[in-house]
Protein backbone atom coordinates (compact mmCIF):
# COMPACT_ATOMS: atom_id res chain seq x y z
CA UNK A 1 138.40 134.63 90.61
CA UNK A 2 134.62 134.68 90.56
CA UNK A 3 134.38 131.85 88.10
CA UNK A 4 137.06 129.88 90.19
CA UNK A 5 134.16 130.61 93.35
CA UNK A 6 131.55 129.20 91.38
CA UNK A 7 133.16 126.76 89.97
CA UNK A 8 134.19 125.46 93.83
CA UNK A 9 130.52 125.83 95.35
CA UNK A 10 128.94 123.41 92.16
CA UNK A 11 131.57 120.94 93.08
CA UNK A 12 130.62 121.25 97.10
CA UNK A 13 126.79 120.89 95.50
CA UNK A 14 127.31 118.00 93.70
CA UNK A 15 129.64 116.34 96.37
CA UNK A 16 126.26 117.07 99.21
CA UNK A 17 123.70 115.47 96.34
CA UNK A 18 126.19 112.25 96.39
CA UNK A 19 126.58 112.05 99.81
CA UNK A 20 122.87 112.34 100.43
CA UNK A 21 122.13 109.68 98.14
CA UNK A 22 124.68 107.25 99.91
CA UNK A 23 123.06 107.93 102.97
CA UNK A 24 119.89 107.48 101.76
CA UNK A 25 120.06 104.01 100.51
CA UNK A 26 122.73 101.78 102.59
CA UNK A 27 126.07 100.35 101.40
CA UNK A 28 124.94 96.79 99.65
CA UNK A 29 121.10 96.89 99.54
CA UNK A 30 119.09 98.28 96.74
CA UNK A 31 115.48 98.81 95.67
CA UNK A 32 113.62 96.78 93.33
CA UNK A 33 109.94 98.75 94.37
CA UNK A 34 109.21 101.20 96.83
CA UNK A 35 105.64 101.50 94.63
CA UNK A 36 106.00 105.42 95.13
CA UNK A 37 105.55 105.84 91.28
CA UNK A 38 101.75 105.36 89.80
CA UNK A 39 99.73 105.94 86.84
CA UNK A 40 96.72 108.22 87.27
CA UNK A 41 94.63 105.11 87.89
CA UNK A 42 96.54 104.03 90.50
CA UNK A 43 98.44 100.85 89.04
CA UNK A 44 102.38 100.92 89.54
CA UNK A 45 104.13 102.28 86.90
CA UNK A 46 105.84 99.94 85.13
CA UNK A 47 104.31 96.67 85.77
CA UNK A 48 102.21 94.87 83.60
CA UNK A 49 99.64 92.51 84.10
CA UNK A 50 99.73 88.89 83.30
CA UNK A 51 96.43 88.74 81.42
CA UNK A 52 93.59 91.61 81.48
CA UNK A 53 94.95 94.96 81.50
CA UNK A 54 91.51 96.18 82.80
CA UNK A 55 90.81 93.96 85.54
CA UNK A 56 94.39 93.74 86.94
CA UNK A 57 94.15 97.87 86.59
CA UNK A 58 90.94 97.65 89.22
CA UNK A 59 93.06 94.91 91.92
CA UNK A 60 95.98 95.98 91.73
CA UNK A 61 96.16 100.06 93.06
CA UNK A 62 98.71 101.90 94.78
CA UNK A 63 97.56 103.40 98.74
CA UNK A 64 99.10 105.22 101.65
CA UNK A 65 99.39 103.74 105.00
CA UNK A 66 100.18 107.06 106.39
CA UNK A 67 103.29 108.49 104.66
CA UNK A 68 104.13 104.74 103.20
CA UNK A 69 103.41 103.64 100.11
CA UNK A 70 102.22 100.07 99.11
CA UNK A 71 100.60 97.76 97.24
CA UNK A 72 96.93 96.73 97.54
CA UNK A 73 95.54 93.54 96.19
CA UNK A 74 92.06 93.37 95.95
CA UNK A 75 90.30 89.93 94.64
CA UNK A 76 92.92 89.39 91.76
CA UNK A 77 92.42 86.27 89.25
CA UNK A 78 95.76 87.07 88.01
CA UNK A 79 99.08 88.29 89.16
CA UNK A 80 101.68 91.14 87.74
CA UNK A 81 104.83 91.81 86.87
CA UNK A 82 108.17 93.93 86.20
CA UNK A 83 110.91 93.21 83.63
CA UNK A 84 114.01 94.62 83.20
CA UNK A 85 115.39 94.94 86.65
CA UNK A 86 118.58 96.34 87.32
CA UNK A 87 119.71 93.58 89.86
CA UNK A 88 122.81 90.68 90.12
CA UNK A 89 120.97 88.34 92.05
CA UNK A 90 124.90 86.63 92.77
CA UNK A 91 125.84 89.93 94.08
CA UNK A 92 122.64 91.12 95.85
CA UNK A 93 121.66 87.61 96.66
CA UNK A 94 118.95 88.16 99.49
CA UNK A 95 115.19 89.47 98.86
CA UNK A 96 112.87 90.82 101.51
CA UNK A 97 109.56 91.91 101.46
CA UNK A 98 106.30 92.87 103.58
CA UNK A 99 102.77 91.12 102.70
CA UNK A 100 99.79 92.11 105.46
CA UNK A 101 96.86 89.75 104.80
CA UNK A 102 93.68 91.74 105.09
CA UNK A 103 90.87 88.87 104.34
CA UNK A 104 90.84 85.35 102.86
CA UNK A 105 88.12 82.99 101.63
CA UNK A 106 88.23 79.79 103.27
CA UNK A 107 90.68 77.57 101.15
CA UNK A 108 91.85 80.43 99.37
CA UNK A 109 94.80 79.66 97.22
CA UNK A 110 97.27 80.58 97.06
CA UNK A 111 96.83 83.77 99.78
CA UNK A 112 99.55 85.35 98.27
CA UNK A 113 102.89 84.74 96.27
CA UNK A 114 105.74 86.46 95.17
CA UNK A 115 107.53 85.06 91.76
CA UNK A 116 111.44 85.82 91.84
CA UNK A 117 112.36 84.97 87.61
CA UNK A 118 116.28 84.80 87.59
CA UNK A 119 116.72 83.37 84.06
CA UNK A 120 114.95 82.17 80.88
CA UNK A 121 114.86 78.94 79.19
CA UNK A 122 116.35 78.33 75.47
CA UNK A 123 112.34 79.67 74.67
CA UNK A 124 113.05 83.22 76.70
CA UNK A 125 110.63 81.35 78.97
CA UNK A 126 110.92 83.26 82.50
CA UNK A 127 112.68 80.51 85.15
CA UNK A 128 111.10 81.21 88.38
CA UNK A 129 110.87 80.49 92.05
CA UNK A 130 107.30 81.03 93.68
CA UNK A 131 107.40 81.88 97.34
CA UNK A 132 103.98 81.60 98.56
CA UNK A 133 101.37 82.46 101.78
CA UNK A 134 99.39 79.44 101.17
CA UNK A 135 96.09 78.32 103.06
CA UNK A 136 96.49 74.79 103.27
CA UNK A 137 100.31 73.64 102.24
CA UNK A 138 103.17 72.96 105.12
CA UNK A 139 105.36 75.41 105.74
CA UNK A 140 108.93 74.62 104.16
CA UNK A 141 106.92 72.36 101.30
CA UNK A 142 109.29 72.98 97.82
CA UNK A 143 107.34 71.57 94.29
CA UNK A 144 109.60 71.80 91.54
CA UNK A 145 107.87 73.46 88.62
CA UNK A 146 107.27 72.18 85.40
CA UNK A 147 108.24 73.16 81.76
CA UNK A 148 105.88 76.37 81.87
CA UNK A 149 105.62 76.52 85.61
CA UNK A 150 107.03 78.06 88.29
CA UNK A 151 108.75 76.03 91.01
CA UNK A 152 107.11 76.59 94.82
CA UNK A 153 108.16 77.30 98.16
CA UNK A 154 105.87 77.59 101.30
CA UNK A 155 106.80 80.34 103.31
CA UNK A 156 103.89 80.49 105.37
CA UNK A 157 101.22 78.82 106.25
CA UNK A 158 97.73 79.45 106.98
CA UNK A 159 95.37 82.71 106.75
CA UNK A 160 96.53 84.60 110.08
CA UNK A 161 98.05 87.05 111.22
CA UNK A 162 95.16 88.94 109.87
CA UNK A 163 96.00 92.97 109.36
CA UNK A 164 99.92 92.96 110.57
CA UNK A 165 103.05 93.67 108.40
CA UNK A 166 105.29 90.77 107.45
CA UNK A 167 108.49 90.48 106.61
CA UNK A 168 110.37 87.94 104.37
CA UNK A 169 113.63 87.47 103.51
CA UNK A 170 114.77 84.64 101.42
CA UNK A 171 117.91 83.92 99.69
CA UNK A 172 116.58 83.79 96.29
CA UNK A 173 120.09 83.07 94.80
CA UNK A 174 121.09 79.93 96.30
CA UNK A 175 117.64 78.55 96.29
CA UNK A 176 117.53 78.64 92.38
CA UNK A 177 120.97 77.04 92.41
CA UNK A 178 119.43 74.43 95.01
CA UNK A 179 116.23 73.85 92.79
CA UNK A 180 117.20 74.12 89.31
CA UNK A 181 120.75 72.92 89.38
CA UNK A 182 122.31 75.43 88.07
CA UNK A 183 123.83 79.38 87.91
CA UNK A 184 121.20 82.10 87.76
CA UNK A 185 121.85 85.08 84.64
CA UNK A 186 124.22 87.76 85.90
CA UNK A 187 120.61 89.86 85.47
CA UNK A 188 117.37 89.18 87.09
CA UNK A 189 114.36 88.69 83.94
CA UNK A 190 111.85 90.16 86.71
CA UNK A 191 109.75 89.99 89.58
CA UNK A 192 105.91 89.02 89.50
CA UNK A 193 103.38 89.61 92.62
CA UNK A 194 99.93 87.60 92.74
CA UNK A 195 96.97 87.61 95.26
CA UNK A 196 94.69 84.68 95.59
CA UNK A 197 91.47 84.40 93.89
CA UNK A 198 89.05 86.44 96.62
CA UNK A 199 91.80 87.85 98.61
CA UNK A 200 92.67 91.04 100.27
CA UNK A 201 96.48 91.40 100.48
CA UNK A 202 99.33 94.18 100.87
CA UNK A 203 102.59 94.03 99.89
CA UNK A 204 105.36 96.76 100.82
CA UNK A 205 108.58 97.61 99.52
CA UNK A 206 110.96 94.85 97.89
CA UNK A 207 114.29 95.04 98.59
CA UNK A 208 117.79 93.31 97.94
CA UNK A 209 120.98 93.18 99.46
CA UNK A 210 124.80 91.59 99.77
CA UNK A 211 123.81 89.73 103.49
């Protein structure tokens, strides 16, 4: 009898821990980086940087604004990345963001850009969309990328707001299909973030969902 007891109140344990974590993230959205995780330095765990280990460790650092986590950017000369992300961009189709721009150099570019890789070439070359905060470039410009190169899209346009939270969503999904003619992997290859060469720049929490 006592083991059947026990035996009833794990179940009602384990059914509480799954119903938290339903509640916790919603039905058809899931997160790439909530940057909560960091190495002792401060640099996200996980990501690595496109170049110099060293100087990407001393721009790119995790902070608190209050209880929130995010990203600071501090006068990077390259950007970083994360491979291996659990996502089906077909599925979870829509990616949204927050970048606050803290300070840009006149004619700073790019301000700051986020590099959504959805496939590889026959090479394993990453195929990429770059959505960009540019200084100078219209908003709504696309540049198709070349062999090595990521394609770009403008999604903002000039250095203000200065010191207020943005937030992006794009439908990452049916812009590759629209750029690069043709289906996506069933896996994302990864997700890059870069700021511009003398800028100070945020990012929060990246996201993805169904809608």
């Amino acid at each position: 009898m006592m083991r059947f007891v026990l035996a009833a109140l794990v179940g009602v344990l384990c059914l509480h821990v799954s119903w938290a974590e339903l509640e916790a993230q919603p039905a058809g959205q899931s997160v790439l980086e909530d940057f909560t995780a960091k190495d002792a330095d401060g640099f996200p765990k996980e990501w690595k940087a496109q170049h110099g280990e060293g100087k990407a460790r001393q721009s790119y650092t995790v902070q608190l604004d209050g209880t929130q986590p995010f990203l600071a950017v501090r006068k990077a000369d390259q950007r970083i990345y994360k491979r291996n992300i659990s996502w089906a961009p077909k599925a979870m189709p829509v990616l949204t963001w927050r970048w606050r721009l803290k300070a840009a150099p006149a004619g700073a570019e790019p301000i700051a850009a986020v590099f959504v890789s959805l496939d590889t070439d026959l090479m394993v070359i990453p195929v990429s969309n770059k959505y960009v905060w540019s200084s100078t470039k219209a908003k709504g410009t696309t540049t198709e990328g070349g062999m090595f190169g990521a394609s770009e899209i403008i999604l903002r346009s000039g250095p203000q707001p200065i010191g207020e939270w943005i937030e992006e969503r794009v439908n990452v999904y049916e812009d590759f299909k629209r750029i690069h003619q043709h289906e996506p992997a069933d896996k994302a290859w990864g997700i890059s973030l870069q700021g511009g060469p003398g800028v100070e720049v945020d990012f929060g929490s990246l996201t993805v969902s169904s809608h």
